[in-house]
C-alpha atoms as a PDB file:
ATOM      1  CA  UNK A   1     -42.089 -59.627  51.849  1.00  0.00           C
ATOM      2  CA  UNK A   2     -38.099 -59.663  51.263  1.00  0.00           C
ATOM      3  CA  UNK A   3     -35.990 -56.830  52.756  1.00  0.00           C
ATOM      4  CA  UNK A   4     -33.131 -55.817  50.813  1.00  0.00           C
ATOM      5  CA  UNK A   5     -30.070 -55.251  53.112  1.00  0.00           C
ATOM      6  CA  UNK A   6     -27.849 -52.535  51.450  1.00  0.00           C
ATOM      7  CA  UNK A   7     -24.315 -52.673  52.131  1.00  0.00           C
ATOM      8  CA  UNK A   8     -22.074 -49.962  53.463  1.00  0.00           C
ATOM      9  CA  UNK A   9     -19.690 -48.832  51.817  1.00  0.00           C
ATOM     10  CA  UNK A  10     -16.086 -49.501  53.028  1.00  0.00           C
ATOM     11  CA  UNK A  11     -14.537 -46.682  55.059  1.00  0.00           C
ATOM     12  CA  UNK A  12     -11.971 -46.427  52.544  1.00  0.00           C
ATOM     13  CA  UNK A  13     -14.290 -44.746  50.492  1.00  0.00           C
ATOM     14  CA  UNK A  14     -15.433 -42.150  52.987  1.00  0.00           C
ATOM     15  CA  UNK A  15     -11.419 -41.042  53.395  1.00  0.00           C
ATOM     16  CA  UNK A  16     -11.200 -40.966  49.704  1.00  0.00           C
ATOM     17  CA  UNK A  17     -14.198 -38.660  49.495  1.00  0.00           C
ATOM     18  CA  UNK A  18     -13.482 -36.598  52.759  1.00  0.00           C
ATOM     19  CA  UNK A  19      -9.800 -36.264  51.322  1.00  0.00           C
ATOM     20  CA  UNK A  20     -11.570 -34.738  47.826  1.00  0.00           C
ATOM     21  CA  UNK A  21     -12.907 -32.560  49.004  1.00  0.00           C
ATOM     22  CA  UNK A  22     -10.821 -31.037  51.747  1.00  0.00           C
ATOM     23  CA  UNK A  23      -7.863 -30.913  48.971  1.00  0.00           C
ATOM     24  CA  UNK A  24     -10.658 -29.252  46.640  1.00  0.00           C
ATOM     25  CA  UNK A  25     -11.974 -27.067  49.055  1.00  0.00           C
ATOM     26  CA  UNK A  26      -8.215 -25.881  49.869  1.00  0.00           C
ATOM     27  CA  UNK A  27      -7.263 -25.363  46.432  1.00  0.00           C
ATOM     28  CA  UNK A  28     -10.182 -23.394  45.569  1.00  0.00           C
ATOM     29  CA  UNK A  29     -10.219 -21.164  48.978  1.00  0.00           C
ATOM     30  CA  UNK A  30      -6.178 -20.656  48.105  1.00  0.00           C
ATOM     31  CA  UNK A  31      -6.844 -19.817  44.044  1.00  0.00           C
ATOM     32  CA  UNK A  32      -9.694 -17.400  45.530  1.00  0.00           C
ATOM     33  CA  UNK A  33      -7.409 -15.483  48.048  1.00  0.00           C
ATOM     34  CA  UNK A  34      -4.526 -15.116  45.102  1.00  0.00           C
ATOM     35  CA  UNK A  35      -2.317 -17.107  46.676  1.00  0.00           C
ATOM     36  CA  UNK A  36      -1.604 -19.507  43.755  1.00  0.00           C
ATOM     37  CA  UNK A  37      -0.308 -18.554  40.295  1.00  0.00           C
ATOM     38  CA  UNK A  38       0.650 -14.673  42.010  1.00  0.00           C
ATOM     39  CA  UNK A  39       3.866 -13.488  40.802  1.00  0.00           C
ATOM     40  CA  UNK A  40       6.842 -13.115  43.838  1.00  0.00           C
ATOM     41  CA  UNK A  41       6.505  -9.537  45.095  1.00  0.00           C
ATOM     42  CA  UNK A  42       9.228  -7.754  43.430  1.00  0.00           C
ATOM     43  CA  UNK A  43      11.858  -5.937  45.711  1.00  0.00           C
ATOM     44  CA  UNK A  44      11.821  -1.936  45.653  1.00  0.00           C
ATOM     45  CA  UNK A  45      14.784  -0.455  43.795  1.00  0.00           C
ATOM     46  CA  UNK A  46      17.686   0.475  45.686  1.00  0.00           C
ATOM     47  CA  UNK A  47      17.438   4.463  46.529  1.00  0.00           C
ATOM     48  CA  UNK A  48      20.343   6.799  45.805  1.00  0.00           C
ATOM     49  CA  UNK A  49      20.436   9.456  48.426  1.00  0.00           C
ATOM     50  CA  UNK A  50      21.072  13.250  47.072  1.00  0.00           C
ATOM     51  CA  UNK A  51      24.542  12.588  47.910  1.00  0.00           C
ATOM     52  CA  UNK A  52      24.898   9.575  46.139  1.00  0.00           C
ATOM     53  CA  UNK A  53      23.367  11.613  42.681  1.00  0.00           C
ATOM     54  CA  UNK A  54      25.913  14.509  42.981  1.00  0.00           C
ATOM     55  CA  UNK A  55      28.796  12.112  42.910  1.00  0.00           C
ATOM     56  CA  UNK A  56      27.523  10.166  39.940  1.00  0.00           C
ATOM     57  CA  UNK A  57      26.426  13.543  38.411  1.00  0.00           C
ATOM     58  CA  UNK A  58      30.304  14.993  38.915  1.00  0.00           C
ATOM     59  CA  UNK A  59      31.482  11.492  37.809  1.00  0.00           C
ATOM     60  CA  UNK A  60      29.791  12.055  34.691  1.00  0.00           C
ATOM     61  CA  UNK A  61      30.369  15.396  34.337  1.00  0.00           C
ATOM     62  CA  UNK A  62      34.321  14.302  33.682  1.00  0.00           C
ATOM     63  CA  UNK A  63      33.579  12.646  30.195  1.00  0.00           C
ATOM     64  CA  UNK A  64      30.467  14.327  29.194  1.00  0.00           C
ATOM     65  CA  UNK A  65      28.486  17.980  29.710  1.00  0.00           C
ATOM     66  CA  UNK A  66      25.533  17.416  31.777  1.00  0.00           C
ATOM     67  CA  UNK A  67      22.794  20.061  32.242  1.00  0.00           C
ATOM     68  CA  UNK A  68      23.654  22.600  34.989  1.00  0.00           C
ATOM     69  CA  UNK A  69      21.241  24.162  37.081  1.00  0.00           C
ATOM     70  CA  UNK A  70      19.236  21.062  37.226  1.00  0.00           C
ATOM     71  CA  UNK A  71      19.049  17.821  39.324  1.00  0.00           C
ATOM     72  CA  UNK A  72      18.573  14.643  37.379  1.00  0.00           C
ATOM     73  CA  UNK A  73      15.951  11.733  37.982  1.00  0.00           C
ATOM     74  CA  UNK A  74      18.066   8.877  38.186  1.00  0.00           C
ATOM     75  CA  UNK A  75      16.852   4.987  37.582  1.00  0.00           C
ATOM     76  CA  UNK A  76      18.712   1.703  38.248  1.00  0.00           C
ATOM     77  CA  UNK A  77      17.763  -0.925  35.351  1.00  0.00           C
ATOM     78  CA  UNK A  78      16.950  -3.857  36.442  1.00  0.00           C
ATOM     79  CA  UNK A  79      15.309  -5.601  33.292  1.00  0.00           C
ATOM     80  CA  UNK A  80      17.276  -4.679  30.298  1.00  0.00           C
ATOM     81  CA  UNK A  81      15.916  -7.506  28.312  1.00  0.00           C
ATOM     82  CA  UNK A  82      12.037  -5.038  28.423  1.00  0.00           C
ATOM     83  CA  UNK A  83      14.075  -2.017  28.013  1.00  0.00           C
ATOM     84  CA  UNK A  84      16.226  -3.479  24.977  1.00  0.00           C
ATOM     85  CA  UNK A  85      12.560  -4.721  23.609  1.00  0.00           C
ATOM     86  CA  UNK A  86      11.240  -1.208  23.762  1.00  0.00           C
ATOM     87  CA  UNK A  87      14.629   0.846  22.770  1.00  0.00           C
ATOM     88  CA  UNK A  88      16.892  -1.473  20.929  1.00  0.00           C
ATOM     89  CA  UNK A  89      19.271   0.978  19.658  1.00  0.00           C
ATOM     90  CA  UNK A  90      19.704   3.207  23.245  1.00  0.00           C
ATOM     91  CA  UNK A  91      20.163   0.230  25.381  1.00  0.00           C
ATOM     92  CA  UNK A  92      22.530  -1.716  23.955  1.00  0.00           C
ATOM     93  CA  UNK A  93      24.944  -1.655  25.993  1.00  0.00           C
ATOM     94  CA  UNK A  94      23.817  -1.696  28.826  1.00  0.00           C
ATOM     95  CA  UNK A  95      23.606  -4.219  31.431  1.00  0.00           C
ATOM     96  CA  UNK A  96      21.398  -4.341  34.656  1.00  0.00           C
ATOM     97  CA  UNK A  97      22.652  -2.295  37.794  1.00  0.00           C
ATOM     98  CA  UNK A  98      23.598   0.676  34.968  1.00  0.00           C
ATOM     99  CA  UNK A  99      21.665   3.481  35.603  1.00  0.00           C
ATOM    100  CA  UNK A 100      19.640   6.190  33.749  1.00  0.00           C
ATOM    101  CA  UNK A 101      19.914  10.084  34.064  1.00  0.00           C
ATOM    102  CA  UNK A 102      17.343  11.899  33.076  1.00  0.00           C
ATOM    103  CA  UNK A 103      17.164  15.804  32.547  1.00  0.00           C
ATOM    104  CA  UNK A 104      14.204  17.613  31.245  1.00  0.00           C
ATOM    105  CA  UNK A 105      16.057  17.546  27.859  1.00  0.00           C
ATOM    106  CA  UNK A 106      18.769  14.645  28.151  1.00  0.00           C
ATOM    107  CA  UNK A 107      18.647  11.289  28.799  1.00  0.00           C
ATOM    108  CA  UNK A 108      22.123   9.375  29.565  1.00  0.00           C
ATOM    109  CA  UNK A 109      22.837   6.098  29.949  1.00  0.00           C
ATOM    110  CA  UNK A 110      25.594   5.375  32.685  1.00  0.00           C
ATOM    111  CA  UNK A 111      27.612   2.588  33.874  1.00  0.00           C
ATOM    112  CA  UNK A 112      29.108   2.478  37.000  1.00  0.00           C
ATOM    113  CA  UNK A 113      30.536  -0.611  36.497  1.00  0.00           C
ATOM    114  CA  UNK A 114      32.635   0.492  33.836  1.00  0.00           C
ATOM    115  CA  UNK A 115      32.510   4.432  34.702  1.00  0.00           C
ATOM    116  CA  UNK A 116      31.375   4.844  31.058  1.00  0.00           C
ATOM    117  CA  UNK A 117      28.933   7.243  29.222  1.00  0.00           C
ATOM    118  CA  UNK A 118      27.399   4.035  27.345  1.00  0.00           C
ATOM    119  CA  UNK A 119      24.447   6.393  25.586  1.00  0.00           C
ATOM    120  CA  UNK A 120      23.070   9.867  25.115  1.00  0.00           C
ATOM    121  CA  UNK A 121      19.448  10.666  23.882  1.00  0.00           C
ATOM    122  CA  UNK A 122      17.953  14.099  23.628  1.00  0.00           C
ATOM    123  CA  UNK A 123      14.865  14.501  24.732  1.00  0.00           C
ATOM    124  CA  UNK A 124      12.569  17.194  22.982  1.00  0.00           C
END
């Protein structure tokens, strides 16, 4: 009766494999938890205190009538290129770090860069 001897296998082999599938099993546990292909977390807009509003709103006030009676929501652009997309015509001018005052029947378009009325939209 003949034995057959089997060889082992060269350790090279068993740090090829043990490197698969520690690199696998990393991938996988890091595509699971969302830490691969996430977008960067965005940074929160800068805030304008109620101060900060009634100067811009008596800056603009100078070239333009602005509502009275009524405190505006006011938005710092930071992606004109999506804004442009969605309101070719109203944004173009502007330029990110403008910002946006909104009334319950106005919309204007500011920049502060400039201290400019770049756009006016009524809102109905």
């Amino acid at each position: 009766m003949s034995t057959v001897r089997l060889r082992k296998p060269p350790v090279a082999t068993f740090v090829v494999v043990a490197l698969v599938l520690v690199l696998g099993g990393g991938f996988f546990f890091a595509k699971s938890a969302g830490w691969l292909g996430r977008a960067p977390a965005a940074r929160p807009a800068p805030v304008m205190t109620p101060d900060e509003i009634t100067e811009l709103v008596n800056r603009l006030s100078q070239q333009i009538p602005v509502p009275a009676g009524e405190s505006p929501t006011v938005a710092t652009i930071e992606d004109i290129d999506t804004l442009r997309s969605q309101n070719p015509e109203f944004y173009k001018e502007a330029e990110n770090g403008d910002r946006l005052l909104v009334w319950s029947n106005t919309a204007i378009l500011y920049s502060s860069k400039l201290e400019k009325v770049l756009n006016v939209l009524s809102i109905q």
